[in-house]
N, C-alpha and C. Protein backbone atom coordinates (compact mmCIF):
# COMPACT_ATOMS: atom_id res chain seq x y z
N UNK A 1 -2.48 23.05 -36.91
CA UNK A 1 -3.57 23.32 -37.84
C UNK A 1 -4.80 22.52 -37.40
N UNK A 2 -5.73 23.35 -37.47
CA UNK A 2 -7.11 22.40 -36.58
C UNK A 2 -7.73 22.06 -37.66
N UNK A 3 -8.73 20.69 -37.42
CA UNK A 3 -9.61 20.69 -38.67
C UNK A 3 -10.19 21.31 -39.65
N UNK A 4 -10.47 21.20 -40.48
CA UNK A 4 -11.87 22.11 -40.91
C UNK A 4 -12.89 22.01 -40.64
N UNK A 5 -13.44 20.78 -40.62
CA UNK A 5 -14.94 20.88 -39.95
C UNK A 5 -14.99 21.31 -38.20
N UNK A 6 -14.21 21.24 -37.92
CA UNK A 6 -13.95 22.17 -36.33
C UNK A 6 -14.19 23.72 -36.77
N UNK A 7 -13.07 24.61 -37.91
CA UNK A 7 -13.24 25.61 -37.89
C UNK A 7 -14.33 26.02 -38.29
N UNK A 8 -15.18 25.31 -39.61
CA UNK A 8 -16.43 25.61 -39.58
C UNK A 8 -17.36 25.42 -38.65
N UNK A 9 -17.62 24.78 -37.84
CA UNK A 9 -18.56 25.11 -36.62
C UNK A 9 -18.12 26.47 -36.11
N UNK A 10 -17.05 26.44 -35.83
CA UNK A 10 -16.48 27.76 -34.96
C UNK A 10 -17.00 28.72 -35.44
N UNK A 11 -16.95 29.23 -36.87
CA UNK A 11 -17.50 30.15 -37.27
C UNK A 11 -18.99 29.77 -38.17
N UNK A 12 -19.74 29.04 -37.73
CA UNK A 12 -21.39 29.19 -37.56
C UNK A 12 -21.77 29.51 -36.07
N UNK A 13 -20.69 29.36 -35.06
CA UNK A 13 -21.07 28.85 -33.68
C UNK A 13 -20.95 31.25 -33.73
N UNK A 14 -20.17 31.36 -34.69
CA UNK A 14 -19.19 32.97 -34.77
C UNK A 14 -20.88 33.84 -35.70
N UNK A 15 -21.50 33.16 -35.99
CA UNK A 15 -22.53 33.86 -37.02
C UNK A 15 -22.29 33.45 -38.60
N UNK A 16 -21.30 32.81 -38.94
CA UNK A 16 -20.68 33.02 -40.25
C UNK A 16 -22.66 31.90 -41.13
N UNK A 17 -23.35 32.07 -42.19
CA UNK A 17 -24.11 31.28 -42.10
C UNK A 17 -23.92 30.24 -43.01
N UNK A 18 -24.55 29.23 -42.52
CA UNK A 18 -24.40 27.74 -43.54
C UNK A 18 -25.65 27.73 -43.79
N UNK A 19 -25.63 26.27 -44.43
CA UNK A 19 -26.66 25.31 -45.05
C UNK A 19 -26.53 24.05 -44.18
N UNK A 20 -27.89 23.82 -43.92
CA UNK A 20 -27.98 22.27 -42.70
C UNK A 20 -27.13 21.24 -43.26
N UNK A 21 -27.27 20.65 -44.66
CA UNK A 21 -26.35 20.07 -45.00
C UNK A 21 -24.64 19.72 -44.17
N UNK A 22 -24.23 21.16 -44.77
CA UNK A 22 -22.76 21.21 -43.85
C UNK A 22 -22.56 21.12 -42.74
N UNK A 23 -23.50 22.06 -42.12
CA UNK A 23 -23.75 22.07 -40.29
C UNK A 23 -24.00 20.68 -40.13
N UNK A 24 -24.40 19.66 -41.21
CA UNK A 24 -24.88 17.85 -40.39
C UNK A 24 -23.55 17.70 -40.42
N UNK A 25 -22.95 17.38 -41.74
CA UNK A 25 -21.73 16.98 -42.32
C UNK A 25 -20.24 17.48 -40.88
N UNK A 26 -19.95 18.46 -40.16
CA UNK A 26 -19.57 18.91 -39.87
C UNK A 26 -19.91 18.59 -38.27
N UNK A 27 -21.19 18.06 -38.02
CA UNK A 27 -21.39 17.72 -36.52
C UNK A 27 -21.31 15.95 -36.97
N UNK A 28 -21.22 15.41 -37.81
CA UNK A 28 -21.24 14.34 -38.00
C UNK A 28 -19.62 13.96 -37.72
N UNK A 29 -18.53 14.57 -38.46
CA UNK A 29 -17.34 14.73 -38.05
C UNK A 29 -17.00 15.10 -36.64
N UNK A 30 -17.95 15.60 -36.21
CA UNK A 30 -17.64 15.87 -34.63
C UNK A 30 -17.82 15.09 -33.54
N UNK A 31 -18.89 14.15 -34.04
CA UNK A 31 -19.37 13.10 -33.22
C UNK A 31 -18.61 11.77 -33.08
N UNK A 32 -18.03 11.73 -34.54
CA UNK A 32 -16.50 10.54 -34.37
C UNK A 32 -16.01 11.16 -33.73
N UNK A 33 -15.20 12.58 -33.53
CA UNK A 33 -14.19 12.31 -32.89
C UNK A 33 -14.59 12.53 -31.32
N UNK A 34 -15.90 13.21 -30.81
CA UNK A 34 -16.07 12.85 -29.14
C UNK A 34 -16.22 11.59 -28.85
N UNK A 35 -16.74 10.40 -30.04
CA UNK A 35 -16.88 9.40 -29.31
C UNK A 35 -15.51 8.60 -29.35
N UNK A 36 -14.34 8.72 -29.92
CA UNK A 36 -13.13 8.51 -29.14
C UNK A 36 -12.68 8.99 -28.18
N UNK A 37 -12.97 10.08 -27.78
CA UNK A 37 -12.69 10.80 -26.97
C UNK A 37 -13.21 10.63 -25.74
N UNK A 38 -14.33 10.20 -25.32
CA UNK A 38 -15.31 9.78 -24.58
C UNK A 38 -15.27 8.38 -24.28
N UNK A 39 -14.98 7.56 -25.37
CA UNK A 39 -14.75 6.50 -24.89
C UNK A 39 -13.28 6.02 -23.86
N UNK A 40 -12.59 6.73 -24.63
CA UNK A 40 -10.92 6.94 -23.95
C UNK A 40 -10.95 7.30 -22.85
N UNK A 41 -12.03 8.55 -22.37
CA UNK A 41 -11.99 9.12 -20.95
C UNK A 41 -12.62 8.30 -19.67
N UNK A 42 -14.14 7.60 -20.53
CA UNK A 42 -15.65 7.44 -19.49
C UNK A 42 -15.44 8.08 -18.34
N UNK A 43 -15.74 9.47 -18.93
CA UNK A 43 -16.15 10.55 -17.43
C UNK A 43 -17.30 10.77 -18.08
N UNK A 44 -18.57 10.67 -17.58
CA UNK A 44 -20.14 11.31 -17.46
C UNK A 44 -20.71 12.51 -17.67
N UNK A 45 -20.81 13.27 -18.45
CA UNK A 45 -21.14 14.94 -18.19
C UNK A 45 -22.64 15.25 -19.12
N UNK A 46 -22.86 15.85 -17.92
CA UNK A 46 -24.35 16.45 -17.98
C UNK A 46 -23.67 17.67 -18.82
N UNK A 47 -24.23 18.45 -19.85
CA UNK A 47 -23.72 19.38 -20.33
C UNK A 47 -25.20 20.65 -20.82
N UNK A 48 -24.99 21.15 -21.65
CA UNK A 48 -25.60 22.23 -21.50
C UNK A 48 -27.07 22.09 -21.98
N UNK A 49 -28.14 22.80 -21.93
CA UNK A 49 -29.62 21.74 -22.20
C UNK A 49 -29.67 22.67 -23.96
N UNK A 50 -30.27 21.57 -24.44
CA UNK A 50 -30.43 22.17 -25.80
C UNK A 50 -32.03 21.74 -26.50
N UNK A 51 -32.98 22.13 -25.69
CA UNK A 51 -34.28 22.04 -25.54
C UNK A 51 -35.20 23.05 -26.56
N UNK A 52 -35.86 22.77 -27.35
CA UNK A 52 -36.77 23.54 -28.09
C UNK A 52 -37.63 24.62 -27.01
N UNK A 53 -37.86 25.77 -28.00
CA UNK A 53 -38.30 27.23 -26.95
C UNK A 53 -39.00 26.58 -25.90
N UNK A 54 -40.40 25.83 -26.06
CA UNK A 54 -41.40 25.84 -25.40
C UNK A 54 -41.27 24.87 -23.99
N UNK A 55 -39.88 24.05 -24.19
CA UNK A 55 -39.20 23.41 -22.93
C UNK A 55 -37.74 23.36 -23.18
N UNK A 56 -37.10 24.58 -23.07
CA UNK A 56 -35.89 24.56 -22.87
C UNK A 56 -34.86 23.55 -22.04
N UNK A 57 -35.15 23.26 -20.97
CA UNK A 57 -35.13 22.18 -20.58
C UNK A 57 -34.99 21.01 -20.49
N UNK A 58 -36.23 20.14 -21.33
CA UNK A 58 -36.42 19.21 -21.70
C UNK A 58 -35.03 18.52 -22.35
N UNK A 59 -34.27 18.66 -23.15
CA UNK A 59 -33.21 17.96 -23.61
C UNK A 59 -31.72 18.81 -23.18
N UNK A 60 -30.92 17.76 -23.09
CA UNK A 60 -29.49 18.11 -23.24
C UNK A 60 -28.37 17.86 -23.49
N UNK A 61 -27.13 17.86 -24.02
CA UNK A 61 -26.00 17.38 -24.65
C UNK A 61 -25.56 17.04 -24.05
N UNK A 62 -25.08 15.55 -23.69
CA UNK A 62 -24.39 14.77 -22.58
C UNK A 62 -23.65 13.67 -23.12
N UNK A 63 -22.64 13.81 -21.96
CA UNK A 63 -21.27 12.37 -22.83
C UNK A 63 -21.87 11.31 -21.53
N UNK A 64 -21.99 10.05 -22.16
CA UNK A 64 -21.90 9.01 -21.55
C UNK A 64 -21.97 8.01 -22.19
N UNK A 65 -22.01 6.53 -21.59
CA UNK A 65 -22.18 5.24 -22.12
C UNK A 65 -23.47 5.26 -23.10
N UNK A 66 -24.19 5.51 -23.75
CA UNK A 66 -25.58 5.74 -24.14
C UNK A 66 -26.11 4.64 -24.86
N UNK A 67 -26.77 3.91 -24.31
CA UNK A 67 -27.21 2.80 -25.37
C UNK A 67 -28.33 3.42 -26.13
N UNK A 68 -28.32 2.85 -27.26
CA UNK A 68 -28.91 2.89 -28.80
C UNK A 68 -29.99 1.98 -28.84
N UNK A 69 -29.82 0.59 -28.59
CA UNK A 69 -30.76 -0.58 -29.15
C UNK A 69 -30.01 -1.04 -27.70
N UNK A 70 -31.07 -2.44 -27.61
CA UNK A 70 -30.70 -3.71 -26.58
C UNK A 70 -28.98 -4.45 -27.21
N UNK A 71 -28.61 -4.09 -28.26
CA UNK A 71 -27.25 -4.58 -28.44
C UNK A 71 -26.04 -3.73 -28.48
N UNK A 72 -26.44 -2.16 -28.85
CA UNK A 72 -25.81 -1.23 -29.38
C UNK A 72 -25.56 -0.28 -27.86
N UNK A 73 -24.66 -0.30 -27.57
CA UNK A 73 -24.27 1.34 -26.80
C UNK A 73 -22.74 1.20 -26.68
N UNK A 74 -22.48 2.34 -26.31
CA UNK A 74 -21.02 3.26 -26.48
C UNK A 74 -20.89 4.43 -25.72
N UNK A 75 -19.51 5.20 -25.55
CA UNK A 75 -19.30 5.77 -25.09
C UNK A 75 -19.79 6.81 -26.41
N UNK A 76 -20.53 7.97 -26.01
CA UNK A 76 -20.28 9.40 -26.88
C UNK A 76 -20.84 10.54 -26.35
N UNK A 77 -21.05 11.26 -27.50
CA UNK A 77 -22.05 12.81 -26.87
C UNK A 77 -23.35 12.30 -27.69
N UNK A 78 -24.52 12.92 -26.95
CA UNK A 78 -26.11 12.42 -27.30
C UNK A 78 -26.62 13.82 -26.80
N UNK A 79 -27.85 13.72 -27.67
CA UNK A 79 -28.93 14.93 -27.33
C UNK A 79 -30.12 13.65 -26.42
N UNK A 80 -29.96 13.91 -24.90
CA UNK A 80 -30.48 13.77 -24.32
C UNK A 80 -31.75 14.06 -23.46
N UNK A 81 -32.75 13.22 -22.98
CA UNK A 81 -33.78 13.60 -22.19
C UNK A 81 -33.66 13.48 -21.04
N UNK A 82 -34.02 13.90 -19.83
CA UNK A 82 -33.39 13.54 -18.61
C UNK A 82 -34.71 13.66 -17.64
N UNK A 83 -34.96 12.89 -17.36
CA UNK A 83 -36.00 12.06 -16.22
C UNK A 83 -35.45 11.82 -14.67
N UNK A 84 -36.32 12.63 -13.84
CA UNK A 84 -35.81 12.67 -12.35
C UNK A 84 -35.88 11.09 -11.87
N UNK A 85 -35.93 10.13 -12.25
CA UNK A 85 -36.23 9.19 -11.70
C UNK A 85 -35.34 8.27 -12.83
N UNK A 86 -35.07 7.99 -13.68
CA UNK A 86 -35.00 7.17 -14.96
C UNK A 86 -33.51 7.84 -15.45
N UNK A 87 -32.95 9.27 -15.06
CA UNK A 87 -31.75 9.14 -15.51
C UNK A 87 -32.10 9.51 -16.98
N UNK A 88 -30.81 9.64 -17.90
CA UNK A 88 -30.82 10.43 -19.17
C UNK A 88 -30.85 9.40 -20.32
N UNK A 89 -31.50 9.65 -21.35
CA UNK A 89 -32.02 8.62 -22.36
C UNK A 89 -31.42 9.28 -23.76
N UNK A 90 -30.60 8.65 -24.25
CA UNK A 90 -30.12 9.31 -25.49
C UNK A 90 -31.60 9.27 -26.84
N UNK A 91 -31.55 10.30 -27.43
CA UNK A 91 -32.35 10.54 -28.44
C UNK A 91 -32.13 10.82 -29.46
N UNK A 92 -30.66 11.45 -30.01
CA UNK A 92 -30.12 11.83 -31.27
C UNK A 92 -29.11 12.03 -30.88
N UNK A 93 -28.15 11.94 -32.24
CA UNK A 93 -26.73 12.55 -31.88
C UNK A 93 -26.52 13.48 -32.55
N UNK A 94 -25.38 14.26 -32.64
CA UNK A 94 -25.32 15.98 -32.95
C UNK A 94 -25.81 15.98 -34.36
N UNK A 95 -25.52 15.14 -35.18
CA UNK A 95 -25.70 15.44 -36.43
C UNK A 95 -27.27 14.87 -36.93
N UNK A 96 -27.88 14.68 -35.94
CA UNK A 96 -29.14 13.50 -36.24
C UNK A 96 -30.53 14.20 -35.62
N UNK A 97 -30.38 15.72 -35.25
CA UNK A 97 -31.59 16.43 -34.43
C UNK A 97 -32.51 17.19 -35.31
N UNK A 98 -33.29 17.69 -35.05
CA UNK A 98 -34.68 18.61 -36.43
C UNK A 98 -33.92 19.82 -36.66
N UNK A 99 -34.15 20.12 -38.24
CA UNK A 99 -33.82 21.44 -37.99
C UNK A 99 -34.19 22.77 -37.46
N UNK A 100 -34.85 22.62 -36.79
CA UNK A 100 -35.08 23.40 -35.42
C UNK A 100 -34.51 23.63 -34.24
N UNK A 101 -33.64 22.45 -33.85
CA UNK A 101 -32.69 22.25 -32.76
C UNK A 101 -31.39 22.16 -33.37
N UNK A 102 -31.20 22.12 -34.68
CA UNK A 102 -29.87 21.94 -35.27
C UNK A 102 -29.09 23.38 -34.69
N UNK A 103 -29.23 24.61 -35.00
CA UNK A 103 -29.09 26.36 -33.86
C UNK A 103 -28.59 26.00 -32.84
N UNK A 104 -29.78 25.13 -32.07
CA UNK A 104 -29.53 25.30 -31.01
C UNK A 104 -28.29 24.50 -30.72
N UNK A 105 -28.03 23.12 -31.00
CA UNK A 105 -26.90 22.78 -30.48
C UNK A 105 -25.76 23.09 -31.12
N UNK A 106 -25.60 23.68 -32.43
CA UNK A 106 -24.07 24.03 -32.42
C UNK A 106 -24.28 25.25 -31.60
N UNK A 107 -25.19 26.15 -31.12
CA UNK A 107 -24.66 27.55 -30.38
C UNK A 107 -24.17 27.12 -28.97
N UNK A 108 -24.34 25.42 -28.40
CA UNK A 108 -24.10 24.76 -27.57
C UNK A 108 -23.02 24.61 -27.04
N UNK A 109 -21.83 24.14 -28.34
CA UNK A 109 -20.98 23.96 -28.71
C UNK A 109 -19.83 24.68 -27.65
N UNK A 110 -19.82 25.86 -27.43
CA UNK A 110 -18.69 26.21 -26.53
C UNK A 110 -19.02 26.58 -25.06
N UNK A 111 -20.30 26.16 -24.60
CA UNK A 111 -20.44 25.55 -23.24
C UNK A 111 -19.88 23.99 -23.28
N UNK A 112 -20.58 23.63 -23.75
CA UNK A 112 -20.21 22.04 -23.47
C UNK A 112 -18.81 21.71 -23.85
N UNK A 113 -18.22 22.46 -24.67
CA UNK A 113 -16.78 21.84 -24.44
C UNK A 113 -15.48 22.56 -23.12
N UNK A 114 -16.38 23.61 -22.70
CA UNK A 114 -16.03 24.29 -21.75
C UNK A 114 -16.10 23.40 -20.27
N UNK A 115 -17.01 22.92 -20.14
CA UNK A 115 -17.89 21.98 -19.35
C UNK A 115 -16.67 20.80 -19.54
N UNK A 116 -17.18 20.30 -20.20
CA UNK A 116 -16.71 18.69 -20.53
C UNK A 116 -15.17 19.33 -20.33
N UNK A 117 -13.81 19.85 -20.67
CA UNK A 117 -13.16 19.95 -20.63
C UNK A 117 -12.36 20.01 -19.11
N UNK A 118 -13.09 20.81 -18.81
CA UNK A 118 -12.84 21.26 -17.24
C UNK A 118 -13.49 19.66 -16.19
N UNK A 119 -14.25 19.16 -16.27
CA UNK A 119 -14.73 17.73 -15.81
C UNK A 119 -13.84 16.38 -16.18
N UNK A 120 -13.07 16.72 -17.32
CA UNK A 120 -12.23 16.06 -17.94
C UNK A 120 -10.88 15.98 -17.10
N UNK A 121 -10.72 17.50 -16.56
CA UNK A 121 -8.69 17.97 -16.06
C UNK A 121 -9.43 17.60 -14.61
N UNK A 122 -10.36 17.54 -14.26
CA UNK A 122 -10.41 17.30 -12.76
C UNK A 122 -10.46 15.63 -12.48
N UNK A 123 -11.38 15.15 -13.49
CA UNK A 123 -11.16 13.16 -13.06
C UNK A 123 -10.02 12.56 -14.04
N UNK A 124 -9.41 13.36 -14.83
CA UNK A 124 -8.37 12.29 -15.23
C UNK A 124 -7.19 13.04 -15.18
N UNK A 125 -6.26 12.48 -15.45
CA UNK A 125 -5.16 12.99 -15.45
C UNK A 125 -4.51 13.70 -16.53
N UNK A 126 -4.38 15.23 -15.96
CA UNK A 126 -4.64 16.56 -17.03
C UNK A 126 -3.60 15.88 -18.07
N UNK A 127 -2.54 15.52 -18.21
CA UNK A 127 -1.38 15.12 -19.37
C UNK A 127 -1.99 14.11 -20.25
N UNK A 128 -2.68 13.34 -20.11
CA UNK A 128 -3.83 12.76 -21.43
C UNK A 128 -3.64 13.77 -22.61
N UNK A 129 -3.59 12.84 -23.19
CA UNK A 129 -4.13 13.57 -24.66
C UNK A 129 -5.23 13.77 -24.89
N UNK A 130 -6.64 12.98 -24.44
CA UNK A 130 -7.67 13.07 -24.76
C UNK A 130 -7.94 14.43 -24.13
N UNK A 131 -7.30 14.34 -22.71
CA UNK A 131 -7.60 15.69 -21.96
C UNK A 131 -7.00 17.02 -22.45
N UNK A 132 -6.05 16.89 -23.39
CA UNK A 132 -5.29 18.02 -23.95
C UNK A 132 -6.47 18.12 -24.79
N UNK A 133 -6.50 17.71 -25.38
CA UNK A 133 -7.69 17.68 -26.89
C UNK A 133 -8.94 18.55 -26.80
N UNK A 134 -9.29 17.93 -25.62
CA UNK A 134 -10.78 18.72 -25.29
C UNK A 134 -10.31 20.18 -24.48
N UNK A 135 -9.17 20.24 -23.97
CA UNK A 135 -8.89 21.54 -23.50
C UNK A 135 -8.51 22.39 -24.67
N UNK A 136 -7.94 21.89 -26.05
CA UNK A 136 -7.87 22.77 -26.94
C UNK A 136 -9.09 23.02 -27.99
N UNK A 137 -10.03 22.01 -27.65
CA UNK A 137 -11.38 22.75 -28.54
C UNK A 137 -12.13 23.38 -27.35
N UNK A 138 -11.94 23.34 -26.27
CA UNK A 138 -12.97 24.47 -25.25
C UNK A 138 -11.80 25.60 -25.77
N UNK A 139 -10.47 25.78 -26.02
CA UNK A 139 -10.23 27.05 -26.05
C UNK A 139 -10.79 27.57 -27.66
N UNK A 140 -10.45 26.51 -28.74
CA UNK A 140 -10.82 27.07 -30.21
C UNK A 140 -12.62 27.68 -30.17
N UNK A 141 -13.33 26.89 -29.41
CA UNK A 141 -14.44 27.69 -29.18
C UNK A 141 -14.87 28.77 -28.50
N UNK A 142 -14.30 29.08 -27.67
CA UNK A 142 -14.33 29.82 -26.84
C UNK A 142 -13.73 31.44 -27.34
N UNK A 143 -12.86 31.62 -28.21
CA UNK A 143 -12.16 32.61 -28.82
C UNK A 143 -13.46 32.81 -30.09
């Protein structure tokens, strides 16, 4: 039995419609559990860009060490900026973006766990649990 706040993304990610509220509530639950997950793994992934129309580009959903403040960083997923020179700068986390980009990154949602999953079975060792884990939400999204 999978979460609920998993199945509800699935089906906003499906068209079903919410209220930002839940969609926070629900990426907020999501963000504990990548950042165990992420922390358990520290594999790096550039993931899919989740950039407002006018620079698509410009940002994207990425797992890494991400520091917060000069005291604060961790392993998780971040809505990132990414600078050819400077490397990727965390800016929000899933549940923490405008609602303007809020769309965009849950429609995100089953690239990046597609992504991250598959980057996951290649640097660690596929029998992990963490690695089972993320191979069974790239499949719950993906369906």
């Amino acid at each position: 039995m999978e979460s609920p706040h998993l199945i509800f993304l699935k089906n906003v990610v499906q068209g079903t419609p919410a209220n930002s509220p839940e969609i926070r509530d629900a990426l907020h639950r999501l963000d504990h559990m990548l950042t165990d997950l992420a922390s358990d793994l520290q594999i790096p992934f550039m993931g899919p860009y989740v950039g407002l129309r006018h620079a698509p580009e410009q940002h994207l959903l990425s797992v890494a060490e991400h520091r917060w403040s000069q005291a604060d960083s961790y392993w998780g997923a971040a809505i990132c900026s990414h600078h050819p020179v400077y490397g990727l700068r965390a800016e929000w986390t899933l549940a923490t973006v405008s609602r303007e980009r809020l769309p965009i990154v849950v429609q995100a949602l089953p690239s990046f766990f597609t992504g991250y999953a598959a980057i996951a079975a290649q640097s660690a060792e596929p029998s992990r649990p963490s690695v089972s884990r993320l191979k069974s939400l790239a499949e719950l999204f993906a369906h």
